[in-house]
N, C-alpha and C. Protein backbone atom coordinates (compact mmCIF):
# COMPACT_ATOMS: atom_id res chain seq x y z
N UNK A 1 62.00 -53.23 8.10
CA UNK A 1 61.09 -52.72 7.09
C UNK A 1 61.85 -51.77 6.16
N UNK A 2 61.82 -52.01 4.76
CA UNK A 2 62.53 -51.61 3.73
C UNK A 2 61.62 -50.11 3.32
N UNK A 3 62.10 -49.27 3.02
CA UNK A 3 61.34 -47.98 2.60
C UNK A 3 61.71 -47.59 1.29
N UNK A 4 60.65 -47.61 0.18
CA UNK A 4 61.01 -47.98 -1.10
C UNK A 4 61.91 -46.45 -1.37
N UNK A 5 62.87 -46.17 -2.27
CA UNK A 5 63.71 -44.94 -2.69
C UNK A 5 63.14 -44.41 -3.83
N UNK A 6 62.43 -43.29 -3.47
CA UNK A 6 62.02 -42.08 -4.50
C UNK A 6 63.00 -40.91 -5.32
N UNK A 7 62.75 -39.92 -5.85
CA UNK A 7 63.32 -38.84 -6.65
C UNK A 7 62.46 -37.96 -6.61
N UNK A 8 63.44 -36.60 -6.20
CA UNK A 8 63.21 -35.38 -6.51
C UNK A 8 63.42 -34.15 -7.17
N UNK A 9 62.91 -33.46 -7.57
CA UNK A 9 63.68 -32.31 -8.53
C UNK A 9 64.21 -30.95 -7.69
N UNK A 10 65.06 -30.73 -7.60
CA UNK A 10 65.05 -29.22 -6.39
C UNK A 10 64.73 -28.33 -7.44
N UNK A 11 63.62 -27.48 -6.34
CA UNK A 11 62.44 -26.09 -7.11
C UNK A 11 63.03 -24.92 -5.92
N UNK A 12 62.94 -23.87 -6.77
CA UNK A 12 62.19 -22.89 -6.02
C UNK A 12 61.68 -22.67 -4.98
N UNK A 13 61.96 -22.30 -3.67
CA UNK A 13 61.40 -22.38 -2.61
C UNK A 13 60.04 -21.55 -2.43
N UNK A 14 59.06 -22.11 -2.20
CA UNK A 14 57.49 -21.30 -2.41
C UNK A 14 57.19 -19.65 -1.16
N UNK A 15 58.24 -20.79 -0.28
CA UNK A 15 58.26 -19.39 0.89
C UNK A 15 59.03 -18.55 0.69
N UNK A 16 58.27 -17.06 0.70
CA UNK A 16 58.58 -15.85 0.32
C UNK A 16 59.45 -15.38 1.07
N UNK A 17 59.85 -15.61 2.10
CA UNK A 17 60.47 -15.43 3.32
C UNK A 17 61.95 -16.13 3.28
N UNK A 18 62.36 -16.88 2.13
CA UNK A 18 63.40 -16.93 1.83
C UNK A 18 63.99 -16.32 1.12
N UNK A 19 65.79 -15.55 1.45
CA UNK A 19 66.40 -14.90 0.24
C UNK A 19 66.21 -15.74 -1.03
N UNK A 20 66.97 -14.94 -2.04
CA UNK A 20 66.98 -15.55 -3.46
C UNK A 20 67.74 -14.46 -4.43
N UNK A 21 68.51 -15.07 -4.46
CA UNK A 21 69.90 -14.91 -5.46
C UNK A 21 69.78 -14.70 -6.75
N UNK A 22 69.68 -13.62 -7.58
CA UNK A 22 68.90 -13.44 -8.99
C UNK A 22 70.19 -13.07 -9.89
N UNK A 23 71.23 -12.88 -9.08
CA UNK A 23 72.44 -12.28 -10.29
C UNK A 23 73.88 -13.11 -9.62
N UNK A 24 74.63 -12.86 -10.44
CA UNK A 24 75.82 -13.76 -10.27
C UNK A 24 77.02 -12.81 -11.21
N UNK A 25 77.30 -11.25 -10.40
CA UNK A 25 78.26 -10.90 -10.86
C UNK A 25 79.97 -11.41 -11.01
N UNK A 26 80.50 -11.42 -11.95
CA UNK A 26 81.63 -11.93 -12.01
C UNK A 26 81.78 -13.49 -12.40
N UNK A 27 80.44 -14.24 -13.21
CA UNK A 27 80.08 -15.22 -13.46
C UNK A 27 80.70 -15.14 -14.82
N UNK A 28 81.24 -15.75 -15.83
CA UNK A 28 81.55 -15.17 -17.27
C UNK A 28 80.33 -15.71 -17.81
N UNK A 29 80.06 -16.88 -17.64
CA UNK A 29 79.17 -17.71 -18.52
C UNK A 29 78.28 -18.75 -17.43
N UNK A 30 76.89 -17.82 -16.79
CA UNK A 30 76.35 -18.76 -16.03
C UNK A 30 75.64 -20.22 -16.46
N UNK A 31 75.25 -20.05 -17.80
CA UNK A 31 74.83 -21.02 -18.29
C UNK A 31 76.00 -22.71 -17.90
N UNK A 32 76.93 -22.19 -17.56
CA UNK A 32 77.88 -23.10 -17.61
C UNK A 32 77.98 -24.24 -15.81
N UNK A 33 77.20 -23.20 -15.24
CA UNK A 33 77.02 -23.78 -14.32
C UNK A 33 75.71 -24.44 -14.14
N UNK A 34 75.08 -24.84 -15.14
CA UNK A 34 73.97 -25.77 -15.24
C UNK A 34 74.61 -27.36 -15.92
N UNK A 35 75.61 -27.13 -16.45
CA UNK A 35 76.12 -28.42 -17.62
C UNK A 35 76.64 -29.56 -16.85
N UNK A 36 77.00 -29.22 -15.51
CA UNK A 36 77.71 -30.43 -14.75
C UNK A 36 78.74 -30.79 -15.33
N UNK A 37 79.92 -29.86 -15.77
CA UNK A 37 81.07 -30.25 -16.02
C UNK A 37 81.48 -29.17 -14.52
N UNK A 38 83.24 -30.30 -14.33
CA UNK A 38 83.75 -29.43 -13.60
C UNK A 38 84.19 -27.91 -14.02
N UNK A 39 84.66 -27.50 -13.02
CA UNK A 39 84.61 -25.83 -13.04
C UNK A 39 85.92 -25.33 -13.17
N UNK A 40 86.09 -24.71 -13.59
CA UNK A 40 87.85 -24.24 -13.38
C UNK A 40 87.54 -22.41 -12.74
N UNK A 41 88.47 -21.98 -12.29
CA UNK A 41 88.70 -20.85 -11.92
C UNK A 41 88.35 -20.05 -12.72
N UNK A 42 88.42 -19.96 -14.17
CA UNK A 42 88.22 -19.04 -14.74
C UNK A 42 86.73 -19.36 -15.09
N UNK A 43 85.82 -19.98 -14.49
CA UNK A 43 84.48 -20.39 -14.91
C UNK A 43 83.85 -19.79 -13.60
N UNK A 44 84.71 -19.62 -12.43
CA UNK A 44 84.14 -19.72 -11.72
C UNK A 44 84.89 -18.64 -10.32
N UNK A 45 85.33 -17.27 -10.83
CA UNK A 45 86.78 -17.03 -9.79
C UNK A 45 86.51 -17.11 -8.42
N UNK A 46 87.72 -16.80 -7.67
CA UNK A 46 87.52 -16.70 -6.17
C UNK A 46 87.07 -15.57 -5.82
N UNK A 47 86.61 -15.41 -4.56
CA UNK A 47 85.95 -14.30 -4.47
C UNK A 47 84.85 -13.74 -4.69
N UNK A 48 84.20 -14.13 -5.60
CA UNK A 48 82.98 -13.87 -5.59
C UNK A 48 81.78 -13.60 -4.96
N UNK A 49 80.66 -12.35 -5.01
CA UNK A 49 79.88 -12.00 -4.13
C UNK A 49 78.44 -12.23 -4.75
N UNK A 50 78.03 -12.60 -4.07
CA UNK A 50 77.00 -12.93 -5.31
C UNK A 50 75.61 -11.90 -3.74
N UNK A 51 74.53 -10.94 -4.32
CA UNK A 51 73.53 -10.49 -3.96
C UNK A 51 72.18 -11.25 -3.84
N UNK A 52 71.61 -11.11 -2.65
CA UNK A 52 70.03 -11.63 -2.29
C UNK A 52 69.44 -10.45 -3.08
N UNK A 53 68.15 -10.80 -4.06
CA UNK A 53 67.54 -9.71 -4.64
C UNK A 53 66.50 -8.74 -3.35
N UNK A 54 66.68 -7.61 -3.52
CA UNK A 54 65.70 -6.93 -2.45
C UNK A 54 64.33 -6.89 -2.81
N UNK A 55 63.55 -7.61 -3.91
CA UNK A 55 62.44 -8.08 -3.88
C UNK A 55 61.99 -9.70 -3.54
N UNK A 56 62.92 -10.32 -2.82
CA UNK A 56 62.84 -11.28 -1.64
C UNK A 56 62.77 -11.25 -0.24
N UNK A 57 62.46 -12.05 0.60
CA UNK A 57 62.72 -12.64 1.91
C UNK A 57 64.34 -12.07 2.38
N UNK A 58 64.62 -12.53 3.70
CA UNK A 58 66.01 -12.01 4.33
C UNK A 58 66.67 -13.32 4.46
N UNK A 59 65.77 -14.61 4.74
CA UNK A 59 65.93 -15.90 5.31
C UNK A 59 67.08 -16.71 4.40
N UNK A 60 68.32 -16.53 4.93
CA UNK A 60 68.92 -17.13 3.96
C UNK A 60 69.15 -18.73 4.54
N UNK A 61 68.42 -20.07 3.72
CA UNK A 61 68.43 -20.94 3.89
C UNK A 61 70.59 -21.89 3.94
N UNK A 62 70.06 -23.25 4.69
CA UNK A 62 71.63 -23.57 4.07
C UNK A 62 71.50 -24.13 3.06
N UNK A 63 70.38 -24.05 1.98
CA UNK A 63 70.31 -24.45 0.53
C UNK A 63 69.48 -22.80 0.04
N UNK A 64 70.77 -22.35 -0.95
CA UNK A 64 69.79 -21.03 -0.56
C UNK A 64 69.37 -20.80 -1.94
N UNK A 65 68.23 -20.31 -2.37
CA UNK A 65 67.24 -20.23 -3.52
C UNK A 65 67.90 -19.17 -4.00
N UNK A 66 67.93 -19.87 -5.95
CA UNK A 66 68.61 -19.15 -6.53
C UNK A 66 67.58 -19.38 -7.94
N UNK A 67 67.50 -18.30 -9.16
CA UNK A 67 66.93 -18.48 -10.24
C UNK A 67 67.95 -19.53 -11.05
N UNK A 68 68.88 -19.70 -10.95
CA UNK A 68 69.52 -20.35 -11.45
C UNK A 68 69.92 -21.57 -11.94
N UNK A 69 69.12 -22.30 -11.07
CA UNK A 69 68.84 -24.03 -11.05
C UNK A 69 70.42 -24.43 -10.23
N UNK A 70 70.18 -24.25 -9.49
CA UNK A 70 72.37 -23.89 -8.80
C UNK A 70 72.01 -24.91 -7.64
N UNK A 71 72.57 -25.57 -7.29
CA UNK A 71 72.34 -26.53 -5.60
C UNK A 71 73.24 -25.26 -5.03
N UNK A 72 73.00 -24.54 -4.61
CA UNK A 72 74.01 -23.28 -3.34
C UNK A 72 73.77 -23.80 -1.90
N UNK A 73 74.61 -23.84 -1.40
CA UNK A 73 74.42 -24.49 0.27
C UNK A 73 75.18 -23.75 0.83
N UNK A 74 74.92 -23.52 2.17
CA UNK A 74 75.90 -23.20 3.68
C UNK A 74 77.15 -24.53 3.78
N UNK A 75 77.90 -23.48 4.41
CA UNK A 75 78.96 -24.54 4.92
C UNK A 75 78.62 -25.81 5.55
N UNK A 76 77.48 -25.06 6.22
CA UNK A 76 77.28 -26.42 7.08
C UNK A 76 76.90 -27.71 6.80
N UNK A 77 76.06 -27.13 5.57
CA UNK A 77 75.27 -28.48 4.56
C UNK A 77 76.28 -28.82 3.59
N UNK A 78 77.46 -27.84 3.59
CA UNK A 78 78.71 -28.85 2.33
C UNK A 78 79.18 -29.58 3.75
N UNK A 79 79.20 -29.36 4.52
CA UNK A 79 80.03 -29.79 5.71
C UNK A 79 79.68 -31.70 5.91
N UNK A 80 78.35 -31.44 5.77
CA UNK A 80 77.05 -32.84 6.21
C UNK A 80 77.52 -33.32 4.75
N UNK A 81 77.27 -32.80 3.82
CA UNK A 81 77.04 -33.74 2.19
C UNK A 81 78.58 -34.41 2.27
N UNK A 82 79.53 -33.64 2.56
CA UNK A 82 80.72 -34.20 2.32
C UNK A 82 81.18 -35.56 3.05
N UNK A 83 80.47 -35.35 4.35
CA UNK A 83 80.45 -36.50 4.88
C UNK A 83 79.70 -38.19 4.79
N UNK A 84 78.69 -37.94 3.35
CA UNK A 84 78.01 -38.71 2.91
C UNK A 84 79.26 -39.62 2.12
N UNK A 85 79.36 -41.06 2.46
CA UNK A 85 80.68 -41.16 1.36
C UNK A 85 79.71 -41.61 -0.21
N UNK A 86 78.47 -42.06 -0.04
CA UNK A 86 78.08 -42.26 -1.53
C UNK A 86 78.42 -40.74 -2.34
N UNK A 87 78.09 -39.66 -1.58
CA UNK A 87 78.40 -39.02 -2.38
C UNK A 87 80.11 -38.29 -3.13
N UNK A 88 80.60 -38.82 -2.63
CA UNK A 88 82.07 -38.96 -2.62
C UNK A 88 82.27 -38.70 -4.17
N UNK A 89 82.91 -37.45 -4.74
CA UNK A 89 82.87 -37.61 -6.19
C UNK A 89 81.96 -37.11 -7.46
N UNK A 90 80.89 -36.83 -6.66
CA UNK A 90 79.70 -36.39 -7.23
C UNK A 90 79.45 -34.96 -7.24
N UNK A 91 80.23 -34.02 -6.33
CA UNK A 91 79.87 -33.07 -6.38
C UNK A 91 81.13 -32.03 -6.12
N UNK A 92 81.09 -31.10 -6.45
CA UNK A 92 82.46 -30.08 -6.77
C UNK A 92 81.95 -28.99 -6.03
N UNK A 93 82.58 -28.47 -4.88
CA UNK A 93 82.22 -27.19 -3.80
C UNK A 93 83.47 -26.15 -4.53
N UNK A 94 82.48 -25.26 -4.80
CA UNK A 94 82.99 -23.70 -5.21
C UNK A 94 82.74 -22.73 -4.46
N UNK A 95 83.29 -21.87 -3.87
CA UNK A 95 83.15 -20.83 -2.69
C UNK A 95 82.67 -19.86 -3.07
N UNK A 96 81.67 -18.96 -2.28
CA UNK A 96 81.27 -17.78 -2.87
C UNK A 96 80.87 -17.03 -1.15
N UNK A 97 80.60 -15.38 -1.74
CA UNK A 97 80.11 -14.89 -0.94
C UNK A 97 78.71 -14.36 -0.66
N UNK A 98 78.12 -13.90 -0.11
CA UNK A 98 76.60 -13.58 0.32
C UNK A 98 76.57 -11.83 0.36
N UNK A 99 75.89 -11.29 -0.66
CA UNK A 99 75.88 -9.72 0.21
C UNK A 99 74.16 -9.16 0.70
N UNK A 100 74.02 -8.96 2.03
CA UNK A 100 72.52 -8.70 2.16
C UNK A 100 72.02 -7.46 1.45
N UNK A 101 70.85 -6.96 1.58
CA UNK A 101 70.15 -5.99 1.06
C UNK A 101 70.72 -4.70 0.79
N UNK A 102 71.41 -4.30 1.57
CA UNK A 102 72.41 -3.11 1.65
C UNK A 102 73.82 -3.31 1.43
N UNK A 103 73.93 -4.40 0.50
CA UNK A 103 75.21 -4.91 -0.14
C UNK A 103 76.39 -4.90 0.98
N UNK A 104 76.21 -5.35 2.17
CA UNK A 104 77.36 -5.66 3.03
C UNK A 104 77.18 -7.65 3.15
N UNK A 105 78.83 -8.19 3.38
CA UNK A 105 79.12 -9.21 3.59
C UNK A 105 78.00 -10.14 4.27
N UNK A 106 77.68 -11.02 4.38
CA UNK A 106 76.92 -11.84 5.08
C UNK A 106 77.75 -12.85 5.72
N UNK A 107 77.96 -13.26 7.00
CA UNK A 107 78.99 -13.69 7.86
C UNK A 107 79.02 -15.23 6.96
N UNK A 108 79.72 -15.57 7.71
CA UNK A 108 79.76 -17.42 6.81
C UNK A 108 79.99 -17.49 5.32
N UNK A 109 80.33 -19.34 5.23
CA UNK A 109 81.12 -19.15 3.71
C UNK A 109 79.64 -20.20 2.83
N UNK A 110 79.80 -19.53 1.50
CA UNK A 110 78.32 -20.36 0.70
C UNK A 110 79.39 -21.02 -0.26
N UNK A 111 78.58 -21.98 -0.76
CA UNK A 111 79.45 -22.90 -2.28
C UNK A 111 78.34 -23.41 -3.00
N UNK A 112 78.73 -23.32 -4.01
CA UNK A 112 78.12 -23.81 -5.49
C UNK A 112 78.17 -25.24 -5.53
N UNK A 113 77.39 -25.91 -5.02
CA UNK A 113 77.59 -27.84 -5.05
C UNK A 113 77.66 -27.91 -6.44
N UNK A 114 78.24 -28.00 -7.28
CA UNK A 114 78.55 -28.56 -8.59
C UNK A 114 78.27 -30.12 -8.79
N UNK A 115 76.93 -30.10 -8.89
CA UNK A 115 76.43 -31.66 -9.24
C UNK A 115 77.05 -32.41 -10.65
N UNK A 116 77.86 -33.37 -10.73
CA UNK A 116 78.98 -33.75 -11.82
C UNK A 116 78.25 -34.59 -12.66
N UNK A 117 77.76 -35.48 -11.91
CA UNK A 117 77.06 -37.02 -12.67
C UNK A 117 75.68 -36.29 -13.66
N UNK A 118 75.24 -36.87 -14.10
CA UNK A 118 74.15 -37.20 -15.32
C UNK A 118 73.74 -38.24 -15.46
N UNK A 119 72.32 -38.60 -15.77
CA UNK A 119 71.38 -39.90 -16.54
C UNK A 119 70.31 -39.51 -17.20
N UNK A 120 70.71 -40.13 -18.32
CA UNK A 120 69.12 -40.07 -19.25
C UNK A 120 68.44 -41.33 -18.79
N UNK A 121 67.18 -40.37 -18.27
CA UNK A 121 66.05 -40.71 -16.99
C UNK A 121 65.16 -40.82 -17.43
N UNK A 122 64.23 -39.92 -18.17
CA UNK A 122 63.11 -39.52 -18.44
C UNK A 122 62.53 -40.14 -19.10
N UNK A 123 61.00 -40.41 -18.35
CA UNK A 123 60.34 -41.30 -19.28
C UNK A 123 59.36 -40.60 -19.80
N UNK A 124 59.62 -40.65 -20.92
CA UNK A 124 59.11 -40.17 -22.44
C UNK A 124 57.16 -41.01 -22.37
N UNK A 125 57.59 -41.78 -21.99
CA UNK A 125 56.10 -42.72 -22.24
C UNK A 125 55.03 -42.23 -21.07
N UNK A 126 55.50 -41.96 -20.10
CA UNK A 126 54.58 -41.18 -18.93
C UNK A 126 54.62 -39.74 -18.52
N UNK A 127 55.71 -39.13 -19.00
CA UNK A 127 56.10 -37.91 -18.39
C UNK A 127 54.91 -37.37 -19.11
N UNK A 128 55.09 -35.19 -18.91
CA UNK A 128 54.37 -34.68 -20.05
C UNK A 128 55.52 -33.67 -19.97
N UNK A 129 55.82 -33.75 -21.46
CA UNK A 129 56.80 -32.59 -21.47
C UNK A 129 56.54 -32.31 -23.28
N UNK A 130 57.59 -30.95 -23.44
CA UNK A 130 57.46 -30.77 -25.10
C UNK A 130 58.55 -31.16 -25.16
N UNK A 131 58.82 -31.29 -26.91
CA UNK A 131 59.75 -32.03 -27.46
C UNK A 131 60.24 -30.81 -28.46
N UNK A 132 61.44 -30.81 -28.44
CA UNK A 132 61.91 -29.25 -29.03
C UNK A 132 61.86 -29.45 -30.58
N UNK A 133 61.35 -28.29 -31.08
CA UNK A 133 60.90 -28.13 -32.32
C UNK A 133 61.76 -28.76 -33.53
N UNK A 134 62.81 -28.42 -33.25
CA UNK A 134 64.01 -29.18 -34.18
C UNK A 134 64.52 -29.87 -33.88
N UNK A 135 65.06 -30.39 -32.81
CA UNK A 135 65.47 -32.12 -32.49
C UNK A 135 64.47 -33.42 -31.91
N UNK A 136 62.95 -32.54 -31.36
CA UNK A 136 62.53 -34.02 -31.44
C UNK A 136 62.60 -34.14 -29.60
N UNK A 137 63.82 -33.60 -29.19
CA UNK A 137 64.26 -34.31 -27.93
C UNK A 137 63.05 -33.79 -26.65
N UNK A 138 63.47 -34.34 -25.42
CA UNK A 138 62.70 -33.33 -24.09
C UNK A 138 62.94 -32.32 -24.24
N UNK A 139 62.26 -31.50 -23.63
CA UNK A 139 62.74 -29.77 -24.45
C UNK A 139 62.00 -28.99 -22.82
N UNK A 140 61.30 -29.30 -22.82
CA UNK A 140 59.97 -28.11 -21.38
C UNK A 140 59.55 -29.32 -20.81
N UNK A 141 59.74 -29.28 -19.65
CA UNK A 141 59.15 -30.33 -18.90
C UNK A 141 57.85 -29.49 -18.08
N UNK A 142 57.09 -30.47 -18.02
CA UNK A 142 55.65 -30.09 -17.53
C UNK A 142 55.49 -30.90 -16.08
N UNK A 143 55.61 -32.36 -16.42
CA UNK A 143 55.67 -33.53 -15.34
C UNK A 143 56.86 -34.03 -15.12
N UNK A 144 57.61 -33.96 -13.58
CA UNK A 144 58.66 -34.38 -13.92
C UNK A 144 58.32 -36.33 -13.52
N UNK A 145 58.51 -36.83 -14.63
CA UNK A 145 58.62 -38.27 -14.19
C UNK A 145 59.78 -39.19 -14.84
N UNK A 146 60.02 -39.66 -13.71
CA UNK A 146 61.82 -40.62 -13.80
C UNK A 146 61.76 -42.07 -14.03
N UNK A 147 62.18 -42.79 -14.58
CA UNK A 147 62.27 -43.89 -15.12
C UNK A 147 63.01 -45.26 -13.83
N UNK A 148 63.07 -44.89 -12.88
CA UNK A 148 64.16 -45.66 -12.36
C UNK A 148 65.08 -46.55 -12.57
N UNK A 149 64.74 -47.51 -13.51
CA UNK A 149 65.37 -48.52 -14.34
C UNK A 149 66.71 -48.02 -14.85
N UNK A 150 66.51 -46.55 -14.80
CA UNK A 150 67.63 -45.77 -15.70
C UNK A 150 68.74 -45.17 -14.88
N UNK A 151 68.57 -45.27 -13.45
CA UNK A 151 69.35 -44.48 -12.25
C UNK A 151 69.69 -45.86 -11.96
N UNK A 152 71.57 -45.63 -11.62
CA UNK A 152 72.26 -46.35 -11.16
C UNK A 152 71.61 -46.51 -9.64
N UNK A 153 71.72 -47.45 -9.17
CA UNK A 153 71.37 -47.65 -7.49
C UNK A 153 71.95 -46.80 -6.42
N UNK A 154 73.51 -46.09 -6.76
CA UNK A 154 73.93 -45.80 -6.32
C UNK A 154 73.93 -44.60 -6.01
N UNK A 155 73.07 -43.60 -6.60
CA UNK A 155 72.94 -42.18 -7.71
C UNK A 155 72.14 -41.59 -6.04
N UNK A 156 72.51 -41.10 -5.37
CA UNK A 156 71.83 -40.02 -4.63
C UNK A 156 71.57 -38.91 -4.60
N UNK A 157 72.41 -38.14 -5.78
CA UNK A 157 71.80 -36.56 -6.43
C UNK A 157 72.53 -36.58 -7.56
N UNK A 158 71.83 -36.36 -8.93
CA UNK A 158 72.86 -36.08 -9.96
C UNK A 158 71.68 -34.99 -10.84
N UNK A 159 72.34 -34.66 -12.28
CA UNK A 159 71.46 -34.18 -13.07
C UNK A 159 70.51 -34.86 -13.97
N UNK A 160 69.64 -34.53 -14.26
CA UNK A 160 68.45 -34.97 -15.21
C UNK A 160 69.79 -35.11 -16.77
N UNK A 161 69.76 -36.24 -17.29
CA UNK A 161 70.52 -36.14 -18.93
C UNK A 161 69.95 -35.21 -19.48
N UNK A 162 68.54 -35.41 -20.00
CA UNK A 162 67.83 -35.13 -21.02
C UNK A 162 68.17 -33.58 -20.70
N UNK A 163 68.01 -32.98 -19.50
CA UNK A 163 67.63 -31.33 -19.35
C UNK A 163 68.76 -30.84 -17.92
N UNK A 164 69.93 -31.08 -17.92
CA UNK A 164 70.86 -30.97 -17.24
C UNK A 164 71.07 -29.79 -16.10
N UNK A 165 70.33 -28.72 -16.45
CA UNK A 165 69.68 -27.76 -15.46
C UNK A 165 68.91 -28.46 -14.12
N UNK A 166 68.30 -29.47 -14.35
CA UNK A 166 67.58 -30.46 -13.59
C UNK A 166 68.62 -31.20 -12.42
N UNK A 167 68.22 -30.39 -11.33
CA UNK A 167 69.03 -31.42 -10.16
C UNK A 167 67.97 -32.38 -9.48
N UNK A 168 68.25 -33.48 -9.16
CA UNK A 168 67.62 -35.01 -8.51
C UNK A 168 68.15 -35.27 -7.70
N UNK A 169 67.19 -35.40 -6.67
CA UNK A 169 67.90 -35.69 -4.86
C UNK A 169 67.18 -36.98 -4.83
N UNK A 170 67.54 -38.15 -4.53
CA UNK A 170 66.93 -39.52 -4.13
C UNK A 170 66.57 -38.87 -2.57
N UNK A 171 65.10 -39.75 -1.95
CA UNK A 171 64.63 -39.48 -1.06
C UNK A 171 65.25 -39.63 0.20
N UNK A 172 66.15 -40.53 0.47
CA UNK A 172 66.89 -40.64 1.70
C UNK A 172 67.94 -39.34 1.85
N UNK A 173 68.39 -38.66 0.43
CA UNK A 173 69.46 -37.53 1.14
C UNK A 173 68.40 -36.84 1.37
N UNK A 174 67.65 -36.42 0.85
CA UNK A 174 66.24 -35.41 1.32
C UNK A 174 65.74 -35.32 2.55
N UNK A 175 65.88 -36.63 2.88
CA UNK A 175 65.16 -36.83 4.73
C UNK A 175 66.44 -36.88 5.41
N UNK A 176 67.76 -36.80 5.14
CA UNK A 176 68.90 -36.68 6.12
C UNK A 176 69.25 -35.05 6.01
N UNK A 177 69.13 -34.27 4.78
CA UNK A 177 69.22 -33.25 5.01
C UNK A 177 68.25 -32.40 6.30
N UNK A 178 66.59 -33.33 5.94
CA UNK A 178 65.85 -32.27 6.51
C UNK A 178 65.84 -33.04 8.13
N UNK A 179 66.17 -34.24 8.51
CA UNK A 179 66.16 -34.06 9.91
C UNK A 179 67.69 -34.09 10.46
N UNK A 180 68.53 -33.38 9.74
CA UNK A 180 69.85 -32.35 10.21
C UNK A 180 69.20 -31.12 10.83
N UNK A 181 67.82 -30.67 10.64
CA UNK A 181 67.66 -29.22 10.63
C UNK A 181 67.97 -28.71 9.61
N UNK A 182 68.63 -28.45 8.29
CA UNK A 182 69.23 -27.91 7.63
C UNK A 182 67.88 -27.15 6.88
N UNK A 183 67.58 -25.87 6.63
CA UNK A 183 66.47 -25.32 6.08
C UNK A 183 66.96 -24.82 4.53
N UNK A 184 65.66 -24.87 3.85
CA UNK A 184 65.28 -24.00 2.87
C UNK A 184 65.52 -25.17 1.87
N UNK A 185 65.67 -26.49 1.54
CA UNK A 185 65.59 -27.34 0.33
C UNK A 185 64.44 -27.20 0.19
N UNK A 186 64.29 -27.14 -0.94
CA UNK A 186 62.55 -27.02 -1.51
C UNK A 186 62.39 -28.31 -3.06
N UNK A 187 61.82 -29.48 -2.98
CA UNK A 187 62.54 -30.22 -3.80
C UNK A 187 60.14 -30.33 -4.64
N UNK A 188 60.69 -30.93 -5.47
CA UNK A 188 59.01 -31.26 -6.31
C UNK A 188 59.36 -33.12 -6.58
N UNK A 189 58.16 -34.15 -6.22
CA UNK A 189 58.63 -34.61 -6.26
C UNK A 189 58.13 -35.71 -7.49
N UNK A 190 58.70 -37.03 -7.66
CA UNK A 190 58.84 -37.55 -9.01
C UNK A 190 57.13 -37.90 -8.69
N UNK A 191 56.57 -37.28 -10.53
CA UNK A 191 55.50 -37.50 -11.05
C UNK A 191 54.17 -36.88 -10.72
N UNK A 192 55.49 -35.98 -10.00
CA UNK A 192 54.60 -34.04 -9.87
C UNK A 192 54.13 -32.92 -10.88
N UNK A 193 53.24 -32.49 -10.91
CA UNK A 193 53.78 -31.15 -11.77
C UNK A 193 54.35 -30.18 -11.61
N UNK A 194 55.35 -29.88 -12.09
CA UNK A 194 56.63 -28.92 -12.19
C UNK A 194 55.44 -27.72 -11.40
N UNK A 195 56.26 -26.66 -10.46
CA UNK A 195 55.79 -25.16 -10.27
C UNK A 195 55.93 -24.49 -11.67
């Protein structure tokens, strides 16, 4: 029995009880880590500590919630993804650090999954989204709805074209992440309305 393959958008985790990552000191240009180009050192240095805001949760997931639109994972979950070979290529691990509430180290190593790939997905004819004032294009998405026709077969997480901030998990890494145990993915799914 064949189980048809869906899409998801990773959101915001609703439970309060998860940390969440609101700043990214030593970032030059965070916007840059939404574009899905690779990263170079100076986009991205070593070392880096990045803070759980103290108007969050303590729970730091191995996908850990960030304002940022960022895939951030535990070692353990770069550990599992890496071993996916579709995904082989698709994604760029950048190292960072964790500091809890009282700005000390948080044991273990975190990385920035740098989602590489892109597709213009979006279907314009069903979605509901605005169209930005001066180009016309997707601009605010309201509904996220995906075109499939438009995703390579092969595509198990990449970015939204149209709105590149937009990460897309096909449903099978979604259900291998979550019966790893691996906590805190929080995904919305295709032909939902956005949180």
């Amino acid at each position: 029995m064949s189980t048809e393959l869906t899409y998801s958008s990773l959101e915001l985790n609703s439970d309060e009880a998860f940390a969440t990552i609101k700043r990214l000191p030593g970032v030059p240009y965070s916007y840059m880590l939404r574009e899905g180009d690779a990263l170079t050192a100076q986009d991205f240095p070593d070392g880096l500590l990045f803070p759980i805001a103290p108007e969050n949760g303590d729970c730091l997931g191995d996908s850990v919630d960030n304002i940022f639109s960022c895939f951030m994972v535990s070692e353990r979950l770069k550990v599992f993804l890496e071993g996916i070979p579709e995904l082989d290529g698709a994604i760029q691990f950048l190292p960072f650090g964790v500091l809890d509430k009282n700005a000390e180290k948080i044991e273990g190593k975190y990385y920035l999954a740098n989602v590489l790939p892109s597709y213009d997905c979006y279907d314009v004819e069903r979605g509901d989204f605005k169209a930005h004032p001066r180009t016309g294009l997707v601009w605010r998405i309201k509904t996220m709805v995906l075109d499939d026709g438009k995703i390579p077969n092969d595509a198990m997480i990449f970015r939204l074209g149209e709105i590149k901030a937009r990460i897309i998990l096909r449903s099978d890494l979604i259900k291998a992440i979550n019966d790893q145990g691996f906590i805190g993915l929080s995904v919305c799914p295709n032909g939902a309305l956005l949180p």
